[in-house]
Every structure is written in structure tokens, then in C-alpha cells.
PDB file of N, CA and C in Angstrom:
ATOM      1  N   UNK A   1     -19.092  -5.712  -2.255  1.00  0.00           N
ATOM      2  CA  UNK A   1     -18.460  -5.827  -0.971  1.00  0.00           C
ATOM      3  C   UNK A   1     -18.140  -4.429  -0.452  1.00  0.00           C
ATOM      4  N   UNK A   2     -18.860  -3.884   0.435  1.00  0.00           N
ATOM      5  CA  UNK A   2     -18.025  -2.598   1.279  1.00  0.00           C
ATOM      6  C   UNK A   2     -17.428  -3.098   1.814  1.00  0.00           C
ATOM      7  N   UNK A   3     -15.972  -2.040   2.064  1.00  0.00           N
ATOM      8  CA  UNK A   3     -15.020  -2.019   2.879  1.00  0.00           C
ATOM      9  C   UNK A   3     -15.071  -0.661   3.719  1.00  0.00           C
ATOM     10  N   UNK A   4     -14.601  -1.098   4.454  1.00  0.00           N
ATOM     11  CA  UNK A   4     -13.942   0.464   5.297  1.00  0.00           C
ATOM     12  C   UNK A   4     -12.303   0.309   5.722  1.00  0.00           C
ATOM     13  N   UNK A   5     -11.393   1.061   6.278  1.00  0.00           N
ATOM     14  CA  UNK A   5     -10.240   1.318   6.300  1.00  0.00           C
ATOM     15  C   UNK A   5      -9.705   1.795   7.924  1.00  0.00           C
ATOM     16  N   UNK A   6      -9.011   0.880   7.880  1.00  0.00           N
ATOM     17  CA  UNK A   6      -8.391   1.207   9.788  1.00  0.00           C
ATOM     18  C   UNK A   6      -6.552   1.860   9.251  1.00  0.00           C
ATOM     19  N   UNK A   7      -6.646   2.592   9.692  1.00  0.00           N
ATOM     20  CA  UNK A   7      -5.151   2.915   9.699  1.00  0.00           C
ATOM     21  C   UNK A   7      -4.365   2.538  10.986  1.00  0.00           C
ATOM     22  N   UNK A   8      -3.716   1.865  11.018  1.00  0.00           N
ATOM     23  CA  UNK A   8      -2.564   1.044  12.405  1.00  0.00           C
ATOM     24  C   UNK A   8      -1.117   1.330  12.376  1.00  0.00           C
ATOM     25  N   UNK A   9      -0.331   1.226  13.137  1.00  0.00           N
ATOM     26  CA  UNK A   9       0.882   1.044  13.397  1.00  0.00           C
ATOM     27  C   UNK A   9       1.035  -0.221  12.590  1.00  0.00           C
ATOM     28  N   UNK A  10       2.305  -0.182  12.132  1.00  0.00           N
ATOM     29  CA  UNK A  10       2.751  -1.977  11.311  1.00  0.00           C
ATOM     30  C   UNK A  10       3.294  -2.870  12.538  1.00  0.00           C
ATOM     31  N   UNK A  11       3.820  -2.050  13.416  1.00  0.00           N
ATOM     32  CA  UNK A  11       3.771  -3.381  14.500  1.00  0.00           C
ATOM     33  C   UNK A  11       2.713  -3.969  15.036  1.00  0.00           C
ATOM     34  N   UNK A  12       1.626  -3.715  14.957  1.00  0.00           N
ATOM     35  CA  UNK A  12       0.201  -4.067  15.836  1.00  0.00           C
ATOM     36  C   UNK A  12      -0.793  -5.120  14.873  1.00  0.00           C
ATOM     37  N   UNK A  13      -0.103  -4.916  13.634  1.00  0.00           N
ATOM     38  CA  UNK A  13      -0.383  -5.931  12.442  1.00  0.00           C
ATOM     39  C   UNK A  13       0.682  -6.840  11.517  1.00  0.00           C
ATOM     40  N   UNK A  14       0.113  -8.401  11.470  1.00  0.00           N
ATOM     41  CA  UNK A  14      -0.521  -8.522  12.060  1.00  0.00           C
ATOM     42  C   UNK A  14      -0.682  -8.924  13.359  1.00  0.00           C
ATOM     43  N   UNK A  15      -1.921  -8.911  14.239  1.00  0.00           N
ATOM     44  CA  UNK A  15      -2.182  -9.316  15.528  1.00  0.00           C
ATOM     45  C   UNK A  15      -2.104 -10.720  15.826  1.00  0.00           C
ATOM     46  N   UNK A  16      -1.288 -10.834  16.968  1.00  0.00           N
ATOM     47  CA  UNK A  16      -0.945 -11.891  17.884  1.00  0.00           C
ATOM     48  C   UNK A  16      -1.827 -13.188  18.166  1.00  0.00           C
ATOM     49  N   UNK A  17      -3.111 -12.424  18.289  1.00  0.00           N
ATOM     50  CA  UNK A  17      -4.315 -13.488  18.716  1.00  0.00           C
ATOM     51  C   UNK A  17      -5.392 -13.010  17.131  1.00  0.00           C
ATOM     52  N   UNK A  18      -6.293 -13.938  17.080  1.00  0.00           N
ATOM     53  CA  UNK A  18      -7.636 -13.589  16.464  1.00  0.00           C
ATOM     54  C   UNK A  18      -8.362 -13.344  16.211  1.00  0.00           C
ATOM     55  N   UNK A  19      -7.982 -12.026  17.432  1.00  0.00           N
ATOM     56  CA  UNK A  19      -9.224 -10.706  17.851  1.00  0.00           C
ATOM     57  C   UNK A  19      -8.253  -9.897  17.691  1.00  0.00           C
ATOM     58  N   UNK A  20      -8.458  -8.179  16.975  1.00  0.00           N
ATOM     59  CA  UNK A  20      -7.729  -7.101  16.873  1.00  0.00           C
ATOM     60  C   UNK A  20      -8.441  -6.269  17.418  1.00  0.00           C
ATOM     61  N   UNK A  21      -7.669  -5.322  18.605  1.00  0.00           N
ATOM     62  CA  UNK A  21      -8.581  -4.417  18.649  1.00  0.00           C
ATOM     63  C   UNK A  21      -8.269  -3.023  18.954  1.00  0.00           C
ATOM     64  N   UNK A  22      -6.857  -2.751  17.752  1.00  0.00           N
ATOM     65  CA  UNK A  22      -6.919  -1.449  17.835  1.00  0.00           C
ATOM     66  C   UNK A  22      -6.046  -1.214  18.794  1.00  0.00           C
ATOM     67  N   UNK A  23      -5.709   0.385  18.739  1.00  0.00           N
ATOM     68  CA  UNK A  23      -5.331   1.162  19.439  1.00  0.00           C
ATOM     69  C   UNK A  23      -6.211   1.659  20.878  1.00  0.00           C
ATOM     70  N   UNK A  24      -7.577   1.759  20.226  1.00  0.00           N
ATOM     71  CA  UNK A  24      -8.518   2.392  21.073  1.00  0.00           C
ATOM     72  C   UNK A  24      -9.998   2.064  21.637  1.00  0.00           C
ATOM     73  N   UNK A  25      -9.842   0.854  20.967  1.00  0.00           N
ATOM     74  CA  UNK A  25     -11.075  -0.136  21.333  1.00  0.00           C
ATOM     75  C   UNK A  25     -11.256   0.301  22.930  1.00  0.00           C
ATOM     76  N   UNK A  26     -10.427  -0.004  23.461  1.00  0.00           N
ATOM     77  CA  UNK A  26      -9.906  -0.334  25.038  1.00  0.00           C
ATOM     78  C   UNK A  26     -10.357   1.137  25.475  1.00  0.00           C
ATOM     79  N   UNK A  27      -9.904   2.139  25.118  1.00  0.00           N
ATOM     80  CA  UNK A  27     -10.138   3.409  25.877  1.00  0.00           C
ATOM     81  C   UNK A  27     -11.265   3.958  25.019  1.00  0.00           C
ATOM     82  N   UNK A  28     -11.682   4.277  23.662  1.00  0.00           N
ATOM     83  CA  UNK A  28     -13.232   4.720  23.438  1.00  0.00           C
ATOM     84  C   UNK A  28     -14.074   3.607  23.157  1.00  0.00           C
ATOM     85  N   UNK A  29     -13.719   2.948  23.197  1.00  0.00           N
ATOM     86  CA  UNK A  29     -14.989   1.691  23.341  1.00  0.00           C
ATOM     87  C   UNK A  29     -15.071   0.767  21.838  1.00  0.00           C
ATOM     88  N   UNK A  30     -14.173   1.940  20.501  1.00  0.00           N
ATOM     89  CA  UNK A  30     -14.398   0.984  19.502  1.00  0.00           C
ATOM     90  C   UNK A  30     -13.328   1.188  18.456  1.00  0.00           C
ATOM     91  N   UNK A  31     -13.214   1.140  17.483  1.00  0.00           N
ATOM     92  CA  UNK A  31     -11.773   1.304  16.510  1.00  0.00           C
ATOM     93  C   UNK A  31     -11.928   2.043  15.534  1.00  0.00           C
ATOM     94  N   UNK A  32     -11.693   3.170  15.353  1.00  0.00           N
ATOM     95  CA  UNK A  32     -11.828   3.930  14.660  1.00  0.00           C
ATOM     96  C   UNK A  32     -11.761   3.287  13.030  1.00  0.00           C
ATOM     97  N   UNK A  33     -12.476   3.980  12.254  1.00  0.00           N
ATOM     98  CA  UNK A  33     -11.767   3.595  10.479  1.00  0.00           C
ATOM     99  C   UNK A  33     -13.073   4.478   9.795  1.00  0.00           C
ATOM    100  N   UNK A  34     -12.031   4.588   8.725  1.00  0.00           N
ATOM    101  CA  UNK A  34     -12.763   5.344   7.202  1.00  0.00           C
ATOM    102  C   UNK A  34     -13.280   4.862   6.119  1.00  0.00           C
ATOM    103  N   UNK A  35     -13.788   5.471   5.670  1.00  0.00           N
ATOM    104  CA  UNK A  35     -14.287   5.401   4.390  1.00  0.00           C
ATOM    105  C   UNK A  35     -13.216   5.364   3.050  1.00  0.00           C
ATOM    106  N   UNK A  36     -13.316   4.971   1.816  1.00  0.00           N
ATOM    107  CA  UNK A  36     -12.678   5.105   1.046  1.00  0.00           C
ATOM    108  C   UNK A  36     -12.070   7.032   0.899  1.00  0.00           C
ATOM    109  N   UNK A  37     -13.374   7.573   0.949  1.00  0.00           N
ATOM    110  CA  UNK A  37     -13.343   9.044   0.676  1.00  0.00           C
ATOM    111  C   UNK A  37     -12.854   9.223   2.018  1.00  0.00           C
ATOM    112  N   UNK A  38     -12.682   9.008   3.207  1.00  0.00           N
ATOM    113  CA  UNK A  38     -12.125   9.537   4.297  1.00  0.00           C
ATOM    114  C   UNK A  38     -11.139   9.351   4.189  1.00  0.00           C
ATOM    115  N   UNK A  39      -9.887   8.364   3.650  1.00  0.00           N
ATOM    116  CA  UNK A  39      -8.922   7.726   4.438  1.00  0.00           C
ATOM    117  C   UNK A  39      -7.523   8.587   3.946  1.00  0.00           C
ATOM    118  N   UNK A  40      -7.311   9.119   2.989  1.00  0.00           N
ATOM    119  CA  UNK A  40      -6.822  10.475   2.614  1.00  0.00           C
ATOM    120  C   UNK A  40      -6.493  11.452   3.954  1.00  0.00           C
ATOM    121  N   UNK A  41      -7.946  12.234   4.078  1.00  0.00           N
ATOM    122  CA  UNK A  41      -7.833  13.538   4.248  1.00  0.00           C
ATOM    123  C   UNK A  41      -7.657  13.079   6.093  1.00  0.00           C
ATOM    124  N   UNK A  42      -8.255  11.482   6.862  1.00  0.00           N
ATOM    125  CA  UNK A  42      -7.505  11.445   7.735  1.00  0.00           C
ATOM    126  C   UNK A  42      -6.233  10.817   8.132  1.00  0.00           C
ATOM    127  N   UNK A  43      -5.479  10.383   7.076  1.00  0.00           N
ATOM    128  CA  UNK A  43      -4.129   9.866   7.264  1.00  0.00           C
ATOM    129  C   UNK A  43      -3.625  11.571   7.146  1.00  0.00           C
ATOM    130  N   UNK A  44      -4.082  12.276   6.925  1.00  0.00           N
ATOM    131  CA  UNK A  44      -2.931  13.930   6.148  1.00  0.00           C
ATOM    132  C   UNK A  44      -3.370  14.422   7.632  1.00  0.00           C
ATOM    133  N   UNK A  45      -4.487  14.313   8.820  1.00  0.00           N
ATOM    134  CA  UNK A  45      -4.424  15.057   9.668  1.00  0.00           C
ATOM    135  C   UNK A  45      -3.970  14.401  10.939  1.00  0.00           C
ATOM    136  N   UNK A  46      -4.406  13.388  11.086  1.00  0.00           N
ATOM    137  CA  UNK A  46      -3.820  12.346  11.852  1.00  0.00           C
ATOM    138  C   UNK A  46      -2.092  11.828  11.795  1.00  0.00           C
ATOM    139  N   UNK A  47      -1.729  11.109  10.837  1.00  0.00           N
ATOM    140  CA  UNK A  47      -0.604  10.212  10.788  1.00  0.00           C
ATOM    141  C   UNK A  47       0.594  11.006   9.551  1.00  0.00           C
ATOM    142  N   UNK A  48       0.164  12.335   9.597  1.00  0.00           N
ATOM    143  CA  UNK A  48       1.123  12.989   8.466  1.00  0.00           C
ATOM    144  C   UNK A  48       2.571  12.535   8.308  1.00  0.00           C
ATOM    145  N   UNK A  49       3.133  12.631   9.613  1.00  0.00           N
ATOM    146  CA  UNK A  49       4.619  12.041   9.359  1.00  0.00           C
ATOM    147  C   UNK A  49       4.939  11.353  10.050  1.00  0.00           C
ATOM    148  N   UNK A  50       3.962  10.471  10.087  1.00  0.00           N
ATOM    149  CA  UNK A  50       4.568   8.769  10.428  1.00  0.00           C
ATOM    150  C   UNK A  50       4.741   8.006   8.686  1.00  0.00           C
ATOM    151  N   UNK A  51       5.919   7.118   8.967  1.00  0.00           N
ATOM    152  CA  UNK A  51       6.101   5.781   8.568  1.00  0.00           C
ATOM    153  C   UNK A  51       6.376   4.707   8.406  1.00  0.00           C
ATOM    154  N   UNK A  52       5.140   4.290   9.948  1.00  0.00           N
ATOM    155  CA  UNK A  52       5.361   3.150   9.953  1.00  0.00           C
ATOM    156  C   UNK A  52       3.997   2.201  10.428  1.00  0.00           C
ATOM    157  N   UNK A  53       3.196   2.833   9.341  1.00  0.00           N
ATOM    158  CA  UNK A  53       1.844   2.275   9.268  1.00  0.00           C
ATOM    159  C   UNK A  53       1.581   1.843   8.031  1.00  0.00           C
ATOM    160  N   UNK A  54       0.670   0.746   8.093  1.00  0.00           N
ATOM    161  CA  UNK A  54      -0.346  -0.051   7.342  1.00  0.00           C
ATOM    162  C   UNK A  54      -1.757   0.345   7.000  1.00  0.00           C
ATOM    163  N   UNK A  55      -2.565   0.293   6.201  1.00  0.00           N
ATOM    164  CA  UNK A  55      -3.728   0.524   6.055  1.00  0.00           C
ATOM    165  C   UNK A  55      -4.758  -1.146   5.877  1.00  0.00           C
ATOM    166  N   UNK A  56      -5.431  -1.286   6.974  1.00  0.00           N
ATOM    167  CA  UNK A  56      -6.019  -2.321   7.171  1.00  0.00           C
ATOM    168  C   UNK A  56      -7.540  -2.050   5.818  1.00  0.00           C
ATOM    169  N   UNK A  57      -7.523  -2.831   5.109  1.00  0.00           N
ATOM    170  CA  UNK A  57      -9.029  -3.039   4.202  1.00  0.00           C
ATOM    171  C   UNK A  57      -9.778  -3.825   5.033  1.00  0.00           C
ATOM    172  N   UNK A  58     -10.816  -3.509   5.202  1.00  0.00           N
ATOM    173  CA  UNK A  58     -12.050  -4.600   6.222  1.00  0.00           C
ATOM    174  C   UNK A  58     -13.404  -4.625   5.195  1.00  0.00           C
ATOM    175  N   UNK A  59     -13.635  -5.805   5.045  1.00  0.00           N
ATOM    176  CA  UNK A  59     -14.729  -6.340   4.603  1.00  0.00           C
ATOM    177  C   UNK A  59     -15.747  -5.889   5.395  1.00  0.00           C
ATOM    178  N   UNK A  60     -16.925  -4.792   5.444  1.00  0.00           N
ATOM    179  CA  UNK A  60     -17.840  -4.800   6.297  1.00  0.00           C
ATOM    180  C   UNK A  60     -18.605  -6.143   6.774  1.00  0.00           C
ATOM    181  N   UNK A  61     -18.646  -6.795   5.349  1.00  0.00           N
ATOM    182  CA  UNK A  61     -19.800  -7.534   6.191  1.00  0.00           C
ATOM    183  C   UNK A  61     -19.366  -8.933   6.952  1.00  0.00           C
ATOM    184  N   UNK A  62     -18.438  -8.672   7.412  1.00  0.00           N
ATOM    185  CA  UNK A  62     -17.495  -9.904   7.345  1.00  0.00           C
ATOM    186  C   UNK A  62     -17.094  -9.514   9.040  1.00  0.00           C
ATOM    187  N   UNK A  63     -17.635  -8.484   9.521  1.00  0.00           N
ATOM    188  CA  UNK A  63     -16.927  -8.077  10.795  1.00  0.00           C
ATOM    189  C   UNK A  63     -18.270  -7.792  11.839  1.00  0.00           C
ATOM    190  N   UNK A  64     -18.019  -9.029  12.827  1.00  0.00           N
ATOM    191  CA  UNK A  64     -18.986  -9.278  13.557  1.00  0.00           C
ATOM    192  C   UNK A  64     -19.593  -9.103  14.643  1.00  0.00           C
ATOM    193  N   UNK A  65     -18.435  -7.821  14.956  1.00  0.00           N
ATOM    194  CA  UNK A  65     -19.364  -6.365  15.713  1.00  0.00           C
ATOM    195  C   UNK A  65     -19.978  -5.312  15.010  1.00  0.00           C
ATOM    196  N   UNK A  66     -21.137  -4.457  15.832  1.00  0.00           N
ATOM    197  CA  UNK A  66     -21.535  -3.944  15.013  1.00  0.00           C
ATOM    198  C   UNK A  66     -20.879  -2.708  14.618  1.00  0.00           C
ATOM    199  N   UNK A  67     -20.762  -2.407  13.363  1.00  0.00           N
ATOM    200  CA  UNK A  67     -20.311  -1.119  12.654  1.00  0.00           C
ATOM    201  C   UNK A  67     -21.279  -0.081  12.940  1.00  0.00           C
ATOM    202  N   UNK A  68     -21.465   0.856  13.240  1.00  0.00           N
ATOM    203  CA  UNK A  68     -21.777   2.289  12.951  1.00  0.00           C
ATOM    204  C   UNK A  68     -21.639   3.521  13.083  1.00  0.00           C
ATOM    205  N   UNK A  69     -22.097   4.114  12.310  1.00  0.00           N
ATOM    206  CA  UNK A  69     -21.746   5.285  11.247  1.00  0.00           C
ATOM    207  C   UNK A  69     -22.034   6.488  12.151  1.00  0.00           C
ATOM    208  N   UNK A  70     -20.890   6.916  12.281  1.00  0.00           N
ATOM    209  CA  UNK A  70     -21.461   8.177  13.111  1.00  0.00           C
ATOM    210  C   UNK A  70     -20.572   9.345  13.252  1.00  0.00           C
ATOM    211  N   UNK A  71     -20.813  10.168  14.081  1.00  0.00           N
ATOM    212  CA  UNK A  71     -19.749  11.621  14.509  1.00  0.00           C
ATOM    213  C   UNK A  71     -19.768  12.215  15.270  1.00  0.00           C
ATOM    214  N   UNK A  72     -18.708  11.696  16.420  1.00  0.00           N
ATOM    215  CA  UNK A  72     -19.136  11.699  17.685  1.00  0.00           C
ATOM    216  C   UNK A  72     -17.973  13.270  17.939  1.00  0.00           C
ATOM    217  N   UNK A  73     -17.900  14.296  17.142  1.00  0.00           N
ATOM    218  CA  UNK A  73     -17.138  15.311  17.351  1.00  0.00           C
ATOM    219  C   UNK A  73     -18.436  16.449  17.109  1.00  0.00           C
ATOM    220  N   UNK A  74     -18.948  16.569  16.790  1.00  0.00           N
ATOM    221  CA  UNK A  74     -20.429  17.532  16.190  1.00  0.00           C
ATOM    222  C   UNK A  74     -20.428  17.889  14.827  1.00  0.00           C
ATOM    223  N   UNK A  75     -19.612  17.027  13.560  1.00  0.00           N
ATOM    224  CA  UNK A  75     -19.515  17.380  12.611  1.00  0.00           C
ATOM    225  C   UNK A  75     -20.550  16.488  11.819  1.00  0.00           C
ATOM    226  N   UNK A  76     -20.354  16.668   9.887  1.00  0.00           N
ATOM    227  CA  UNK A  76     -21.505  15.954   9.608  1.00  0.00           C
ATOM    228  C   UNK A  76     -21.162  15.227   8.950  1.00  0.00           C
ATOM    229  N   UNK A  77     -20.169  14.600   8.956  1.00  0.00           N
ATOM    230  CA  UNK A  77     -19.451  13.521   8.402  1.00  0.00           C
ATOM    231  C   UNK A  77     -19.394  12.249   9.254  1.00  0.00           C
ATOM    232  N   UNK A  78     -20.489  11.636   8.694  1.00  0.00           N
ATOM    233  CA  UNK A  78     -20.140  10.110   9.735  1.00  0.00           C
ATOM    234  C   UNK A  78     -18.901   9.203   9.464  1.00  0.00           C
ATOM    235  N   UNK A  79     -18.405   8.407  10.039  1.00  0.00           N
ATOM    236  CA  UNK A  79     -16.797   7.606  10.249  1.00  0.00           C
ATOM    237  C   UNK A  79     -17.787   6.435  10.626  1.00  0.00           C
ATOM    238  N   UNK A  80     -17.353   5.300   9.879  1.00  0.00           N
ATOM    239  CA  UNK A  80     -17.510   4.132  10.801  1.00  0.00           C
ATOM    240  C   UNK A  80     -16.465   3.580  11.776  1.00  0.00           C
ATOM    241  N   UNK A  81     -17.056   3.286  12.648  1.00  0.00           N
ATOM    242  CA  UNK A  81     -16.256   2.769  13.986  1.00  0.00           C
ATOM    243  C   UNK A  81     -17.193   1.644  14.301  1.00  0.00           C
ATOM    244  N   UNK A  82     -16.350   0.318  14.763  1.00  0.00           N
ATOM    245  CA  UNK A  82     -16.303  -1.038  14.874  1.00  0.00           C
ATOM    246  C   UNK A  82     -16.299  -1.013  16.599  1.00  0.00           C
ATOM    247  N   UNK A  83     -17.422  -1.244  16.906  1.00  0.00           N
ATOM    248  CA  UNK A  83     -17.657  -1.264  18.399  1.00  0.00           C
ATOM    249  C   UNK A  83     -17.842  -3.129  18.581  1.00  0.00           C
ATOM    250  N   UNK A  84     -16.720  -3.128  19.078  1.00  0.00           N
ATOM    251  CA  UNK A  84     -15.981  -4.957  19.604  1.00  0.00           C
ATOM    252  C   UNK A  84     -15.038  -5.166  18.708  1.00  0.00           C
TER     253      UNK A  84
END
């Protein structure tokens, strides 16, 4: 089973209805999340001193928009992001 990793606010989880979509679905088009090996080094640059987040586990194959892998900053580290 791959997973990948959404980091959220704990109020936004869980969601109200039976569609989640993030913080940013709405404004970049899809929801950010990591990798096992990502989710570290972007909770330490991102969410350093917050606490009051959750770390969402997502079943890839279980999520029925499409996932892909990419890096939309010019680096060479792809992130999956959940576009729907």
C-alpha cells in the first residue's frame, strides 16, 4: 500500500462533508502532501511552530483524483499533489 502524507490544521479534520479539500485545492488547484521521506523536512520548514496540526496518512490508491508527482518550484524533488 503507498501512502503519502497531507499535513492540516486539526480543525479542518475531520471534514464536515465527504470530500476534503485542503487548504489549497481551491486556490492552486490541488492539495499539497509528502512523501514518507518528505514529511519531516516539510513540517520543519513549513509548520515549525505550529501546534495544532494533524498528519493525514492517504492510501494512494484509494484516492480518486489523480495524484501526481511533481515540482512545480524548479527543484528536483517531486511532491505528490492530489489534483480534486
Amino acid at each position: 500500500m503507498p501512502v503519502i502524507f497531507h499535513i492540516a490544521p486539526v480543525y479542518r479534520w475531520p471534514p464536515d462533508t465527504r470530500e476534503y479539500r485542503g487548504d489549497t485545492l481551491d486556490i492552486h488547484g490541488f492539495i499539497h502532501c509528502s512523501t514518507a521521506g518528505q514529511l519531516i523536512p516539510v513540517a520543519n520548514r513549513f509548520f515549525r511552530e505550529r501546534d495544532d496540526l494533524v498528519v493525514i496518512v492517504i492510501d494512494e490508491g484509494k484516492v480518486r483524483s489523480p495524484v501526481i508527482y511533481e515540482n512545480l518550484e524548479g527543484g528536483i524533488e517531486a511532491f505528490p499533489h492530489i489534483y480534486g
